[in-house]
C-alpha atoms as a PDB file:
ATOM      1  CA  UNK A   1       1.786 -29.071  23.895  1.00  0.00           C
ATOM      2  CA  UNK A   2      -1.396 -26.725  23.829  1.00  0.00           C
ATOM      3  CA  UNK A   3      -0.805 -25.824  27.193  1.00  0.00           C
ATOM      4  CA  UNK A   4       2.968 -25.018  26.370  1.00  0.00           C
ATOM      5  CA  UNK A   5       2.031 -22.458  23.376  1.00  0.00           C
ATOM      6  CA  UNK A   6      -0.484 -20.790  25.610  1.00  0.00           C
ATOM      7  CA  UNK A   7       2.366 -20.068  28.906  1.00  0.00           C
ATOM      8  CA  UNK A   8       4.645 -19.456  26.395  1.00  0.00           C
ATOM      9  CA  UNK A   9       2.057 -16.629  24.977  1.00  0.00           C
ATOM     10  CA  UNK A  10       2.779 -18.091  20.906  1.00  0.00           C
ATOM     11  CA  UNK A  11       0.252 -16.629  18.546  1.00  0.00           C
ATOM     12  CA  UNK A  12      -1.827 -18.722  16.314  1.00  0.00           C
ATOM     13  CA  UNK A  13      -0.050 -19.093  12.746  1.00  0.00           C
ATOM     14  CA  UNK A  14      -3.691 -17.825  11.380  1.00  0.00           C
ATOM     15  CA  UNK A  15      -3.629 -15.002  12.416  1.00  0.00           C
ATOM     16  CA  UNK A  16      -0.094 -14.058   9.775  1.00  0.00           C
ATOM     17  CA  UNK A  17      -2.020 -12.439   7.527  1.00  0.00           C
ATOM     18  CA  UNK A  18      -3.903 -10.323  10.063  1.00  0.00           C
ATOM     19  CA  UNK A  19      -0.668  -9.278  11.739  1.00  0.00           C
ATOM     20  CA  UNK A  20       0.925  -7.973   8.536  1.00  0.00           C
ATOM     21  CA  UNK A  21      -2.141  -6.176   7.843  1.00  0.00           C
ATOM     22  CA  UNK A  22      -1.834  -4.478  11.541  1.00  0.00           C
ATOM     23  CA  UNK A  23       1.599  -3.834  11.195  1.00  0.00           C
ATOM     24  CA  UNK A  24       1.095  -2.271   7.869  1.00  0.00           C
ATOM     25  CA  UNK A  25      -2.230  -0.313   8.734  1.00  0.00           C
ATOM     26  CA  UNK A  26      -0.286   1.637  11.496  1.00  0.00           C
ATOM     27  CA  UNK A  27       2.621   2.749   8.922  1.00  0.00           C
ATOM     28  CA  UNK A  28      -0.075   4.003   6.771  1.00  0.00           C
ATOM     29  CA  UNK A  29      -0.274   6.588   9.667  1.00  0.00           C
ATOM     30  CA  UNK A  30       2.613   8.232   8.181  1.00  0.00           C
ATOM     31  CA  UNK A  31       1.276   8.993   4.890  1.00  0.00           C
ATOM     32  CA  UNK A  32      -2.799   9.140   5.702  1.00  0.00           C
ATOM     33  CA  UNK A  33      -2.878  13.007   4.348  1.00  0.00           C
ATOM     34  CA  UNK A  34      -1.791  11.699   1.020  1.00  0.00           C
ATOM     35  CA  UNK A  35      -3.788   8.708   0.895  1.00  0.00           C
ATOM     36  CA  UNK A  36      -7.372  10.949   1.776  1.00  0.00           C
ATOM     37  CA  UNK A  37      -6.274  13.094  -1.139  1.00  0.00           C
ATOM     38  CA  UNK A  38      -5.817   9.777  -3.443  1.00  0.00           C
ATOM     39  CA  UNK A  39      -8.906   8.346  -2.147  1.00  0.00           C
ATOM     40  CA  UNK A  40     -10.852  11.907  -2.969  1.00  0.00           C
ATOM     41  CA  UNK A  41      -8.922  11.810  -6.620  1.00  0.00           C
ATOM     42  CA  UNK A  42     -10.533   8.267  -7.545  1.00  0.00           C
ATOM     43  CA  UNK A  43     -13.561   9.116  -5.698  1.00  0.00           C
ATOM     44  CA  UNK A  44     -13.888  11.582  -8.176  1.00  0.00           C
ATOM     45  CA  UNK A  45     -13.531   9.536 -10.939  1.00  0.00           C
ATOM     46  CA  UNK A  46     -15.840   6.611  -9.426  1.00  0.00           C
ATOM     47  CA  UNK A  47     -18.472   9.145  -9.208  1.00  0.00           C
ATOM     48  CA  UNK A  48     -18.491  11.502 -12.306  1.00  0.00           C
ATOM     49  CA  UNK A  49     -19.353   9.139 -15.781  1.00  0.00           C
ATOM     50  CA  UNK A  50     -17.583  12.181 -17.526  1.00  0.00           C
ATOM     51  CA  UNK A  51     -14.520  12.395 -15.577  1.00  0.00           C
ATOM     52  CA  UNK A  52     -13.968   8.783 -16.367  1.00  0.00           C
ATOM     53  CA  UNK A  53     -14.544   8.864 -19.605  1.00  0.00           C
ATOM     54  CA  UNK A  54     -12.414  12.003 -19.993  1.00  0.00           C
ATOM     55  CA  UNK A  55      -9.790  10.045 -18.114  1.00  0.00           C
ATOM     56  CA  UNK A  56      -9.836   6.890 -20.882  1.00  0.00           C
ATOM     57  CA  UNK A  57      -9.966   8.872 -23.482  1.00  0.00           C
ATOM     58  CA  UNK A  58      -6.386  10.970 -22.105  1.00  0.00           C
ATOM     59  CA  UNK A  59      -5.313   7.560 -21.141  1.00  0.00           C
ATOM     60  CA  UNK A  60      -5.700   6.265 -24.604  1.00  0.00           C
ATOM     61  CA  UNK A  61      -4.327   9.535 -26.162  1.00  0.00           C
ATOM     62  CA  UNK A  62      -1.108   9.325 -24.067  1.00  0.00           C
ATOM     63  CA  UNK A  63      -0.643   5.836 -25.441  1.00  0.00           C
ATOM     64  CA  UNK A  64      -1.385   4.544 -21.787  1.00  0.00           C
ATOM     65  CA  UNK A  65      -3.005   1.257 -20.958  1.00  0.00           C
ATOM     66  CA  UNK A  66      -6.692   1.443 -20.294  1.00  0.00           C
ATOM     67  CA  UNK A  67      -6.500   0.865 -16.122  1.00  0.00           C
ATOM     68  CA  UNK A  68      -9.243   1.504 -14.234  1.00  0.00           C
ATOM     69  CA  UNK A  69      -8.610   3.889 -10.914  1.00  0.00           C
ATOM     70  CA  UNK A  70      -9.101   1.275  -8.131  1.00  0.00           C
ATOM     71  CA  UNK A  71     -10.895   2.332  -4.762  1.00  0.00           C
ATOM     72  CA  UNK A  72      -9.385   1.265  -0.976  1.00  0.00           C
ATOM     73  CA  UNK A  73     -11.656  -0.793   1.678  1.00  0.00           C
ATOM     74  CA  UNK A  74     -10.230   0.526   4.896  1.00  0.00           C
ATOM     75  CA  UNK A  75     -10.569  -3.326   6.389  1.00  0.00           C
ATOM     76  CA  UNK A  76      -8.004  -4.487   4.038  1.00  0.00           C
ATOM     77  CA  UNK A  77      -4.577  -2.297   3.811  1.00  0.00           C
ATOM     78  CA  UNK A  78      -3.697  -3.933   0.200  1.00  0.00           C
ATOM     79  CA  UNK A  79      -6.640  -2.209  -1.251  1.00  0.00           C
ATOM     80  CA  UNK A  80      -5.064   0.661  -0.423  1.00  0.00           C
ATOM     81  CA  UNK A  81      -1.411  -1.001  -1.868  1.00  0.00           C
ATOM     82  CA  UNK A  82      -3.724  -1.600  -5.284  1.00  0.00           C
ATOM     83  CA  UNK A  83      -5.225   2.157  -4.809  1.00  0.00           C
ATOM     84  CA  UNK A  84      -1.799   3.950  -5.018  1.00  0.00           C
ATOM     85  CA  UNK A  85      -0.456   1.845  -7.382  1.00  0.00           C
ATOM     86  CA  UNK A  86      -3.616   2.502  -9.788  1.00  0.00           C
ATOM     87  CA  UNK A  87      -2.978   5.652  -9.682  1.00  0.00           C
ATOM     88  CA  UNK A  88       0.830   5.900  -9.948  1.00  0.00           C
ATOM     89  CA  UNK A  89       0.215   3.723 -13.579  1.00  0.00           C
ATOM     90  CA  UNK A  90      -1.652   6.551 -14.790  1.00  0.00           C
ATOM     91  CA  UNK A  91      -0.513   9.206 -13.159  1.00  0.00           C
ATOM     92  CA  UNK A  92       0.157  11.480 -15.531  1.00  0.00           C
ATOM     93  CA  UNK A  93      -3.101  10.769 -17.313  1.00  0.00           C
ATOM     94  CA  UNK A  94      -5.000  11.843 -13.669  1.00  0.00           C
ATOM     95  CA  UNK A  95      -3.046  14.828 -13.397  1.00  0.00           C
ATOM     96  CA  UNK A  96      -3.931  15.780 -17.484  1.00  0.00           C
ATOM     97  CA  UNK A  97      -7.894  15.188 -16.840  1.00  0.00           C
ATOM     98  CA  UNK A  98      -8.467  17.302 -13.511  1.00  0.00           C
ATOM     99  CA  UNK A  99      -6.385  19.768 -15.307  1.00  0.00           C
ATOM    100  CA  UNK A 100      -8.749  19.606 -18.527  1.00  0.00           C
ATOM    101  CA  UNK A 101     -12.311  19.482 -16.409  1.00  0.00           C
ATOM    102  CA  UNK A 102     -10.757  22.241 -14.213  1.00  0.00           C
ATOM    103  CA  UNK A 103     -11.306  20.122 -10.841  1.00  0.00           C
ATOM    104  CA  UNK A 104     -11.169  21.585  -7.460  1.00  0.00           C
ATOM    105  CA  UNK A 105     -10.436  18.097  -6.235  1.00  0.00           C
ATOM    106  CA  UNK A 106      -6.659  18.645  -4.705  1.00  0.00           C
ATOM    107  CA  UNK A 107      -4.311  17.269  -7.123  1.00  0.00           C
ATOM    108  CA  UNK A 108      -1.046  15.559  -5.253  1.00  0.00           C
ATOM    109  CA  UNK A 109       2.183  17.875  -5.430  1.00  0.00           C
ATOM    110  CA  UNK A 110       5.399  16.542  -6.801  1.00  0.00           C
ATOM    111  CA  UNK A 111       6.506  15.313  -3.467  1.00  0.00           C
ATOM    112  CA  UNK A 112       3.317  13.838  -2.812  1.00  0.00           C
ATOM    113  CA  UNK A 113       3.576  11.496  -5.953  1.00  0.00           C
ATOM    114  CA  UNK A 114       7.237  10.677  -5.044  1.00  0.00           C
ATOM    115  CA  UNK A 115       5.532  10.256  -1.605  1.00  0.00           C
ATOM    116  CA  UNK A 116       3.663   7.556  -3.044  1.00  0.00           C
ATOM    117  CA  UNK A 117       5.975   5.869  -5.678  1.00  0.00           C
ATOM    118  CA  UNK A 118       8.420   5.110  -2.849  1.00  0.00           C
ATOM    119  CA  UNK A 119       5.650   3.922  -0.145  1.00  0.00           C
ATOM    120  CA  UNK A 120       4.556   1.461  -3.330  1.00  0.00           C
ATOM    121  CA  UNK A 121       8.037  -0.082  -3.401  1.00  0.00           C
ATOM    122  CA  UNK A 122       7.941  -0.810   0.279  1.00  0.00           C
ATOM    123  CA  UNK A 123       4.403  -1.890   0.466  1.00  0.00           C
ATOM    124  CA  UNK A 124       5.316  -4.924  -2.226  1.00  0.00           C
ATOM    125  CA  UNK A 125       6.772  -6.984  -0.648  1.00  0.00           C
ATOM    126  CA  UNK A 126       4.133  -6.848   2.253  1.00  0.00           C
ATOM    127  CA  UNK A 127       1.384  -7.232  -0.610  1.00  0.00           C
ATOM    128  CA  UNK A 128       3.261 -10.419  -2.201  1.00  0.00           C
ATOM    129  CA  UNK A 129       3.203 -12.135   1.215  1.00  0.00           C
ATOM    130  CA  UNK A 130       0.028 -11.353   1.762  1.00  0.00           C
ATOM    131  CA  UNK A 131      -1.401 -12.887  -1.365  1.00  0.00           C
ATOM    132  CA  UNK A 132       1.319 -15.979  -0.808  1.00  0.00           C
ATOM    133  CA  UNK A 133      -0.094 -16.351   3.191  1.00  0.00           C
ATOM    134  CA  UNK A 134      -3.935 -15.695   2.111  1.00  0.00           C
ATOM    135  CA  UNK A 135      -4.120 -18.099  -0.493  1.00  0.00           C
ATOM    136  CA  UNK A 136      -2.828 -20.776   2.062  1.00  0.00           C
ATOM    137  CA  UNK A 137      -5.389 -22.333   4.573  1.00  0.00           C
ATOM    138  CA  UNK A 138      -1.969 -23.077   6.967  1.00  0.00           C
ATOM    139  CA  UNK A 139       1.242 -21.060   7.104  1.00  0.00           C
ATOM    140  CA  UNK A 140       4.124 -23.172   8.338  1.00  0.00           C
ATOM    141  CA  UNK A 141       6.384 -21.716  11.155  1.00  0.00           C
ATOM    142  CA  UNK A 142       9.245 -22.174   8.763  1.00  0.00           C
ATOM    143  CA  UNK A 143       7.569 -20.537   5.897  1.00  0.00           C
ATOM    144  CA  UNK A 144       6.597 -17.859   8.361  1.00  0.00           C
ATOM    145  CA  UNK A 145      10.432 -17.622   9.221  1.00  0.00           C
ATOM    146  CA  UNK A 146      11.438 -17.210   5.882  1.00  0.00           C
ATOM    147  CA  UNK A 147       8.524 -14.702   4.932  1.00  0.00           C
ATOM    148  CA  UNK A 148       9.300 -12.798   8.508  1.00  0.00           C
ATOM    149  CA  UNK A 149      13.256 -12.241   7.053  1.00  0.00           C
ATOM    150  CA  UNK A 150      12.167 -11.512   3.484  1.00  0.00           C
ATOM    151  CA  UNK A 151      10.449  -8.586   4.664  1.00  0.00           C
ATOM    152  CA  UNK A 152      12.811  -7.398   7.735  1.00  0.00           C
ATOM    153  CA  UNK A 153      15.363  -7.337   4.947  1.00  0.00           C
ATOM    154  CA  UNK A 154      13.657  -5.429   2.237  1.00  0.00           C
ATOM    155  CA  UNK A 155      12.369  -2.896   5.358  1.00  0.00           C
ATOM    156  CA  UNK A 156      15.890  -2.417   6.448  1.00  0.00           C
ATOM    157  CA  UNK A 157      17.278  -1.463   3.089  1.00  0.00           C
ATOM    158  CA  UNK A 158      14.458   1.727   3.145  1.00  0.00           C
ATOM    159  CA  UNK A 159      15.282   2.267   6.714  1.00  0.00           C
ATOM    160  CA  UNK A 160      18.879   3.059   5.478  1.00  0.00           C
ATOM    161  CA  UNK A 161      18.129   4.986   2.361  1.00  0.00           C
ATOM    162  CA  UNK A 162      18.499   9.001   2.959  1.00  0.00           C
ATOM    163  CA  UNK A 163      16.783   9.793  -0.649  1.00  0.00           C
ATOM    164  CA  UNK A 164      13.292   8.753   0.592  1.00  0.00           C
ATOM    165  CA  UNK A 165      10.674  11.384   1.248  1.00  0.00           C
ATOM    166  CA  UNK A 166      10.464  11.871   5.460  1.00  0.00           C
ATOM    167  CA  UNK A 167       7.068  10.349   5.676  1.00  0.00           C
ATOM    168  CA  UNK A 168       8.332   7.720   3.680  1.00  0.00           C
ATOM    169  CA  UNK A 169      11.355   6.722   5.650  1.00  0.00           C
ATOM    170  CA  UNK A 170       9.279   6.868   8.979  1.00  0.00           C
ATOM    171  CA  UNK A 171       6.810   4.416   6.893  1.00  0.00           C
ATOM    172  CA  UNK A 172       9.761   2.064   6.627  1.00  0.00           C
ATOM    173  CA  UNK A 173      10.872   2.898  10.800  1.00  0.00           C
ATOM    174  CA  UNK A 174       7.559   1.956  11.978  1.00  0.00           C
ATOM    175  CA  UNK A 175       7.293  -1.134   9.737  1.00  0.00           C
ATOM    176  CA  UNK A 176      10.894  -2.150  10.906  1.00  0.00           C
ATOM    177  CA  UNK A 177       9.883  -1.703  14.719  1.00  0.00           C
ATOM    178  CA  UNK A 178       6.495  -3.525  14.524  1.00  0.00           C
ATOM    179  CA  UNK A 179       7.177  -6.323  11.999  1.00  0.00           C
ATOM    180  CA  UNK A 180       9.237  -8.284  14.863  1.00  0.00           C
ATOM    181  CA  UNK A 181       6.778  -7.921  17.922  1.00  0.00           C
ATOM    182  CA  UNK A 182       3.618  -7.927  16.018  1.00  0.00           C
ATOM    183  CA  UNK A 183       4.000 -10.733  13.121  1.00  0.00           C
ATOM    184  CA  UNK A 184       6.519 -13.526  15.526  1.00  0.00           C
END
C-alpha cells in the first residue's frame, strides 16, 4: 500500500494545511503593494504609544469597538487574513488618526480598501479551513474532498464576478488554478 501511494506520487494528508497556505501565499502576489502599505499602517501604530492611543480614543469616539491593529508573520498567510481584516473593522478610525497626527505613513486609496474588503471575503473560506484542518492531528481524504469543493466553489463564484477590483479577480484566478494541483 505504501509503495502504491509513493508510484502513484499521493501527497501526505499532513501536509493540507501547508498546501493551502502555499496556494494562498502565491495569490497574495497579486495584492503584495497593498499589503506592505497595511503592514507599514499597523507598524505604525505597533510602534508609536501615541498613535495608538490616539487611535482608541477615535475608535471609542466613533462608537467603534476597541480592536487592536493585528500584525502579519510572513510564515503564516492567515496572519496576514487577521491583518487586513483588523484593519478593515476599523477602518475608518485608521484613516481619522493618520489624518489627525498628520502621518506621512501612505494611507490606502479608496480602491485600495475595496482592494482589501473583497480579498477578505475570498480569503475566509481559506482561513475557516485552515483553523478546521489545523486543529485536527489527521485530515481524512473524504473530509479533504469535501473541504477541496467547498473552496473550488466559493473561488469560482469570484472568478466569475466582473465588480471585483483587477488584482482582486486575478487573486481569485490564481487561487482557482493552484487549489487543484497543489492541495489534491
Amino acid at each position: 500500500m505504501v509503495s502504491a501511494v509513493r508510484q502513484l506520487n499521493f501527497r501526505h494528508i499532513g501536509y493540507f494545511a501547508h498546501s493551502i497556505n502555499l496556494v494562498v501565499q502565491n495569490s497574495l502576489a497579486n495584492i503584495s503593494e497593498i499589503v506592505s502599505k497595511v503592514k507599514k499602517i499597523v507598524e505604525f501604530f505597533k510602534r508609536s504609544s501615541n498613535a495608538l492611543t490616539k487611535l482608541q480614543s477615535t475608535q471609542a469616539q466613533m462608537g467603534l469597538p476597541l480592536l487592536k491593529l493585528k500584525q502579519d508573520c510572513v510564515t503564516r498567510w492567515n496572519s496576514t487574513f487577521d491583518m487586513l481584516k483588523s484593519i478593515i473593522c476599523i477602518k475608518d478610525a485608521v484613516i481619522s488618526t493618520l489624518a489627525l497626527l498628520q502621518s506621512s505613513i501612505d494611507t490606502l486609496t479608496p480602491e485600495e480598501w475595496d482592494t482589501v474588503d473583497k480579498a477578505i471575503l475570498i480569503f475566509q473560506i481559506f482561513n475557516e479551513v485552515t483553523i478546521e484542518v489545523s486543529s485536527e492531528k489527521t485530515v481524512s481524504i473524504s473530509k479533504k474532498i469535501v473541504l477541496v469543493s467547498s473552496m473550488t466553489a466559493t473561488v469560482d463564484t469570484y472568478v466569475n464576478d466582473i465588480s471585483l477590483p483587477h488584482a482582486v479577480h486575478q487573486m481569485a484566478v490564481s487561487l482557482k488554478s493552484e487549489l487543484p494541483t497543489k492541495t489534491v
